[in-house]
PDB file of N, CA and C in Angstrom:
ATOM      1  N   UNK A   1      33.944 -12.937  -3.930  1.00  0.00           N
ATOM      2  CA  UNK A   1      33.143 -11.918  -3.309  1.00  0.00           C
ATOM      3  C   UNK A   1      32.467 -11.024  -4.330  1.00  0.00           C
ATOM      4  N   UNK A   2      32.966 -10.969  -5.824  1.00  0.00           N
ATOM      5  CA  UNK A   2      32.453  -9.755  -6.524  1.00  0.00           C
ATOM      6  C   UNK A   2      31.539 -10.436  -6.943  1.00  0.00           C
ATOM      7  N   UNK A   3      31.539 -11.852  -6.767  1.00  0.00           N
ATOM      8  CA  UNK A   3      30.668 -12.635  -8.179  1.00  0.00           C
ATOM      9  C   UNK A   3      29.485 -12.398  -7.360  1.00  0.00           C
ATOM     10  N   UNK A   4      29.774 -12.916  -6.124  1.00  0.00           N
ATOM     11  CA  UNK A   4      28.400 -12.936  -5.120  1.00  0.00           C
ATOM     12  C   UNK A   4      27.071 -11.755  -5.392  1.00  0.00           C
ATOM     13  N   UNK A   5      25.965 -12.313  -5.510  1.00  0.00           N
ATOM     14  CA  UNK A   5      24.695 -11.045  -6.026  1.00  0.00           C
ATOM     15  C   UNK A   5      24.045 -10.817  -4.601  1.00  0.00           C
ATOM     16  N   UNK A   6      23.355  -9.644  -4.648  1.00  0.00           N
ATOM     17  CA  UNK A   6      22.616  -9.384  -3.544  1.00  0.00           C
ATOM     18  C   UNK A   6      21.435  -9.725  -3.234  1.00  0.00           C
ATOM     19  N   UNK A   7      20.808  -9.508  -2.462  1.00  0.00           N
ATOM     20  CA  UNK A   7      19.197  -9.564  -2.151  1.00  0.00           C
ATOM     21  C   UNK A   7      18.290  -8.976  -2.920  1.00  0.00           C
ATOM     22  N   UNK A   8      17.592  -8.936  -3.702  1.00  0.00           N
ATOM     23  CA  UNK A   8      16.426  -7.794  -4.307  1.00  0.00           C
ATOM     24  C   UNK A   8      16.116  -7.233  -2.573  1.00  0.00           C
ATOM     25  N   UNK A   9      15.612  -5.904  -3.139  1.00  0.00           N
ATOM     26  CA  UNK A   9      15.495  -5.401  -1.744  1.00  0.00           C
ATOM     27  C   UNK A   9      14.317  -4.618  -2.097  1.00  0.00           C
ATOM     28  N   UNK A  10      13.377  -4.803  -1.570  1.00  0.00           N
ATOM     29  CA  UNK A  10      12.055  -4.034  -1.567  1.00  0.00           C
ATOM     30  C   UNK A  10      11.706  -2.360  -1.005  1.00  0.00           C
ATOM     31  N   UNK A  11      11.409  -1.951  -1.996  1.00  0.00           N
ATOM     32  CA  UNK A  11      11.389  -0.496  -1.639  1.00  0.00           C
ATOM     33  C   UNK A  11      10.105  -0.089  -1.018  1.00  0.00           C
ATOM     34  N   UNK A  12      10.356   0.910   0.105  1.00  0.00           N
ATOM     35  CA  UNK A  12       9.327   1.457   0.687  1.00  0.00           C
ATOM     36  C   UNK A  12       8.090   2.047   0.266  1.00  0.00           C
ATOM     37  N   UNK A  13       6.939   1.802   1.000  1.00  0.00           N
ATOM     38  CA  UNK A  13       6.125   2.757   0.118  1.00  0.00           C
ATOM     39  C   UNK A  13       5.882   4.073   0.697  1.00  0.00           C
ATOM     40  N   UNK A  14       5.769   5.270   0.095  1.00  0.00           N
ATOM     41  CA  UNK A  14       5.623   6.484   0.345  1.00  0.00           C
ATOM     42  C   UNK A  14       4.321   6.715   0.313  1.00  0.00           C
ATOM     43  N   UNK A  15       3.695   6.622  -0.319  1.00  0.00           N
ATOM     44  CA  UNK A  15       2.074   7.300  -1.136  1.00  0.00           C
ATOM     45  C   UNK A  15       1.093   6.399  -0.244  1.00  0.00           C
ATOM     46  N   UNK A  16       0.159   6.944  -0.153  1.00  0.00           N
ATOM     47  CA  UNK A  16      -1.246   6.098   0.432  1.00  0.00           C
ATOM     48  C   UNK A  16      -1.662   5.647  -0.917  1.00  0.00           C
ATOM     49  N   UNK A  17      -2.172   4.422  -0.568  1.00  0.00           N
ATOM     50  CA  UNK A  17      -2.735   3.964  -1.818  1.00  0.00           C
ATOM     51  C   UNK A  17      -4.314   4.557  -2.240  1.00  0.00           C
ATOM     52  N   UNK A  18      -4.468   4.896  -1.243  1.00  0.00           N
ATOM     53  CA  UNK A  18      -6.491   5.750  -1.591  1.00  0.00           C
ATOM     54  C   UNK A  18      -6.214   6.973  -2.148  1.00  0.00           C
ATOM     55  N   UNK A  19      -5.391   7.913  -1.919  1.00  0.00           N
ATOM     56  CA  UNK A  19      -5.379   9.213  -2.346  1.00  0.00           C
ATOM     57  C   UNK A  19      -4.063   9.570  -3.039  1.00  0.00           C
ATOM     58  N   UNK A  20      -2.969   9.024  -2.595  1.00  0.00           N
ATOM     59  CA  UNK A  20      -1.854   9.271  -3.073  1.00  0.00           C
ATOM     60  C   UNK A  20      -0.958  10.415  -2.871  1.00  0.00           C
ATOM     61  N   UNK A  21      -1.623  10.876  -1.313  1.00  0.00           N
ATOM     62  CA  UNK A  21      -0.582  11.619  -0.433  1.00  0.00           C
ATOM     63  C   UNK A  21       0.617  11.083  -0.073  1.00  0.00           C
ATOM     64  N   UNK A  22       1.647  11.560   0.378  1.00  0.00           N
ATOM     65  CA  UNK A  22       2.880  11.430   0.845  1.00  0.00           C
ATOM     66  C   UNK A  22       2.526  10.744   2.529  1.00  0.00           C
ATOM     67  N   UNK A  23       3.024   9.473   2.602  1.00  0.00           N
ATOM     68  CA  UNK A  23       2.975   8.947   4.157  1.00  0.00           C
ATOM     69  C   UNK A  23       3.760   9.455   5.321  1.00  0.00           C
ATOM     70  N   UNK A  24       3.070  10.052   6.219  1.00  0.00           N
ATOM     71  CA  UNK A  24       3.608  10.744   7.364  1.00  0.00           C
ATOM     72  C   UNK A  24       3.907   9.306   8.437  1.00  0.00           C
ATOM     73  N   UNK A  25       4.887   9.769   9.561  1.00  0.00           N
ATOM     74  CA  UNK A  25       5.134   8.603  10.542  1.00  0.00           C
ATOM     75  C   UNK A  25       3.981   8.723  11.425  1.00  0.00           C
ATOM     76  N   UNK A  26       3.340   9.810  11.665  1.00  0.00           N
ATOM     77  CA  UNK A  26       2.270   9.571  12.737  1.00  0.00           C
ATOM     78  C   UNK A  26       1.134   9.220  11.996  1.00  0.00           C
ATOM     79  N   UNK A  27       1.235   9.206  10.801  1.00  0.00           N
ATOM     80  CA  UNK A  27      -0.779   9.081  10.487  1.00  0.00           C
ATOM     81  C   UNK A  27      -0.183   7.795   9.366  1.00  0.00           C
ATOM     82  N   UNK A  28      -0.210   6.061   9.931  1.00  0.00           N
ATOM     83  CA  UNK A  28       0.154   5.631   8.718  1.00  0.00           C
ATOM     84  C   UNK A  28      -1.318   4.483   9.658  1.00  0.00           C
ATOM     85  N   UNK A  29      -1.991   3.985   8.747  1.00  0.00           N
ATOM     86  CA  UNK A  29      -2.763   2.726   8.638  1.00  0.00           C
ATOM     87  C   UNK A  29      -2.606   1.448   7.876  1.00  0.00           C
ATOM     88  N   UNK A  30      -1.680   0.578   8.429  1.00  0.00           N
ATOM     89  CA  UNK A  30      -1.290  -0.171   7.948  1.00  0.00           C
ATOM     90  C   UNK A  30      -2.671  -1.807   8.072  1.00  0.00           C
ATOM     91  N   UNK A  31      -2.851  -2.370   6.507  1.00  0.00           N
ATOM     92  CA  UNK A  31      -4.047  -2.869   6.264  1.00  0.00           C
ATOM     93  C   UNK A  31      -3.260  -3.914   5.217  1.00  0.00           C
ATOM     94  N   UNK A  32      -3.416  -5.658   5.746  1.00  0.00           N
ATOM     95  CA  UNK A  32      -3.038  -6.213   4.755  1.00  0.00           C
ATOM     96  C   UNK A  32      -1.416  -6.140   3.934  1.00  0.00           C
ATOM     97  N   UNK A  33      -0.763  -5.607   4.777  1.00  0.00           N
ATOM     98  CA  UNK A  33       0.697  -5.414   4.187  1.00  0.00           C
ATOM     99  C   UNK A  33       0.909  -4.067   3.319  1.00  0.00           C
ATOM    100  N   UNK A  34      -0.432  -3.168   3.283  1.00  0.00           N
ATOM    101  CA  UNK A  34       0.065  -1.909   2.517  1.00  0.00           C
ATOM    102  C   UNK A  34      -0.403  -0.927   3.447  1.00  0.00           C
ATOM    103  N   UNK A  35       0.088   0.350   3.227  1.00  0.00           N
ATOM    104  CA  UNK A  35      -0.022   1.447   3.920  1.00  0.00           C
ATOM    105  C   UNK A  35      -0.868   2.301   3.378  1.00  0.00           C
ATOM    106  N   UNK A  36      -1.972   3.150   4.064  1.00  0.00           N
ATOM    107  CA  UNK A  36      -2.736   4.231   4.145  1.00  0.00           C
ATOM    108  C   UNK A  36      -2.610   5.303   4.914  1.00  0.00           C
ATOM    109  N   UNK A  37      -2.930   6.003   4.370  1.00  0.00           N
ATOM    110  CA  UNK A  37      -3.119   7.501   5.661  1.00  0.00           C
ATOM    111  C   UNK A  37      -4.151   7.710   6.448  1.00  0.00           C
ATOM    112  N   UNK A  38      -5.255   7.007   5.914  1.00  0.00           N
ATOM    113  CA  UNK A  38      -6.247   6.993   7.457  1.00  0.00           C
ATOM    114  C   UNK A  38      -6.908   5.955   6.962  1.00  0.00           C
ATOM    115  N   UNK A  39      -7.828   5.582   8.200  1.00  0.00           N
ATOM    116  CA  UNK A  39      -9.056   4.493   7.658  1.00  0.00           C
ATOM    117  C   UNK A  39      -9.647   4.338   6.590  1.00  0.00           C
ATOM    118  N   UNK A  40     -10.701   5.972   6.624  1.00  0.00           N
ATOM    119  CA  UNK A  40     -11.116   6.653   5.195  1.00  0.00           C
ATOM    120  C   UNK A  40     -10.532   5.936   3.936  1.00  0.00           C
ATOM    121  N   UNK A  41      -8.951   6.202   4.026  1.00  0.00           N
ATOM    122  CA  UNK A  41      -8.547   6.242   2.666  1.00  0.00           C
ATOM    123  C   UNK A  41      -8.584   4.455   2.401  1.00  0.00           C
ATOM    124  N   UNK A  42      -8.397   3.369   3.327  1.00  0.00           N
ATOM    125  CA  UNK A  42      -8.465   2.407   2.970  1.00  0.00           C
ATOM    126  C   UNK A  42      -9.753   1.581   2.784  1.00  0.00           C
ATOM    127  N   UNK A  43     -10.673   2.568   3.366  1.00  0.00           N
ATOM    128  CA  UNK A  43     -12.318   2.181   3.121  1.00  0.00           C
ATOM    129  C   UNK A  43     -12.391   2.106   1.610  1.00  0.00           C
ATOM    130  N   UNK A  44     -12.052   3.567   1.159  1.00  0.00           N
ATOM    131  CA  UNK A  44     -12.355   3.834  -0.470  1.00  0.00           C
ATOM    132  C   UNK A  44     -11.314   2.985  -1.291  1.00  0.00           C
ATOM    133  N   UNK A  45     -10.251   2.489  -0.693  1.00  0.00           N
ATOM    134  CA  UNK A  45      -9.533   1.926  -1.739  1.00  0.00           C
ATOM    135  C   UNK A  45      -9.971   0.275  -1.900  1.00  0.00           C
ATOM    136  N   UNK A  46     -10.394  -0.156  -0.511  1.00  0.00           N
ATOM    137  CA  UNK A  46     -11.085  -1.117  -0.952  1.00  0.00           C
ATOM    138  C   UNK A  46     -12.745  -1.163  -1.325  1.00  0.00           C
ATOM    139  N   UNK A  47     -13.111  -0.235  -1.116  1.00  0.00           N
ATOM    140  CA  UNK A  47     -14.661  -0.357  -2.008  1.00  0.00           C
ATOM    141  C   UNK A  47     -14.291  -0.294  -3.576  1.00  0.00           C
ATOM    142  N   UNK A  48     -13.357   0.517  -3.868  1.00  0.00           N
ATOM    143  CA  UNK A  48     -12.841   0.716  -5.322  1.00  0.00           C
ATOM    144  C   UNK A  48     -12.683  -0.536  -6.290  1.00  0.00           C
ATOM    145  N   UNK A  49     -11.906  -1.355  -5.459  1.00  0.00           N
ATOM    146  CA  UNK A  49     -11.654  -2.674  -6.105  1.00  0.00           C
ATOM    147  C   UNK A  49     -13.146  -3.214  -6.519  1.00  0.00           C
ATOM    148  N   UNK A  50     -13.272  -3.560  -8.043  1.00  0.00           N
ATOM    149  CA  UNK A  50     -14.816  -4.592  -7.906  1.00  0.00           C
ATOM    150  C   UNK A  50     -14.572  -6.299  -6.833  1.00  0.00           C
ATOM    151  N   UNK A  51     -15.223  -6.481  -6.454  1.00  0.00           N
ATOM    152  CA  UNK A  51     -15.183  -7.718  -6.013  1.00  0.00           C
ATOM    153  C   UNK A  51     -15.602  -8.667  -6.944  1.00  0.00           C
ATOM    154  N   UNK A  52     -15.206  -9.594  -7.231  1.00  0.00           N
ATOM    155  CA  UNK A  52     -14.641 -11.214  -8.442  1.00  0.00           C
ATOM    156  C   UNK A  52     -16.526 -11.561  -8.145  1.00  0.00           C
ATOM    157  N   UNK A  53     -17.199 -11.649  -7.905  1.00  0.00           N
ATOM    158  CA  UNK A  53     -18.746 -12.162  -7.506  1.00  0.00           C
ATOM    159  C   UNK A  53     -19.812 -11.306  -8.031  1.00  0.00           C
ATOM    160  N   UNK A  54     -19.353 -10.057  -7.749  1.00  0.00           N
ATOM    161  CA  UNK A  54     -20.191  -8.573  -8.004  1.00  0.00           C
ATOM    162  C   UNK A  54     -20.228  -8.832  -9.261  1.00  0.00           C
ATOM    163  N   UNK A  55     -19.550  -8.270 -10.145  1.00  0.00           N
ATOM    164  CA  UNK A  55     -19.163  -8.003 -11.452  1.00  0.00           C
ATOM    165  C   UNK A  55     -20.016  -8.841 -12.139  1.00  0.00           C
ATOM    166  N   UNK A  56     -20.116 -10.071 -12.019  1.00  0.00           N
ATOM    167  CA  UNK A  56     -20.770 -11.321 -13.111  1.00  0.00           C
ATOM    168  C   UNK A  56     -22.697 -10.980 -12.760  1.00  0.00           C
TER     169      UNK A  56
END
């Protein structure tokens, strides 16, 4: 039983990824498997990214 290892266990995310506020339970926008605090913020986080086509 001691030898036995556990699961990696994935930690929550707190922060919006557009602004990097603290995630509330009522205002979460969940997009693609990550969390935002509003639309807004996931508009700008994906315009942010260059797109692989643009760039060249």
């Amino acid at each position: 039983m001691a030898d036995e290892q556990k699961a990696p266990t994935e930690e929550k995310q707190t922060n919006c990824l557009g602004c990097g506020k603290p995630l509330k339970k009522l205002r979460r926008y969940y997009r693609n498997g990550k969390l935002y605090c509003t639309r807004k913020c996931w508009i700008k986080a994906t315009k942010s990214k260059p797109q692989e086509g643009e760039q060249k």
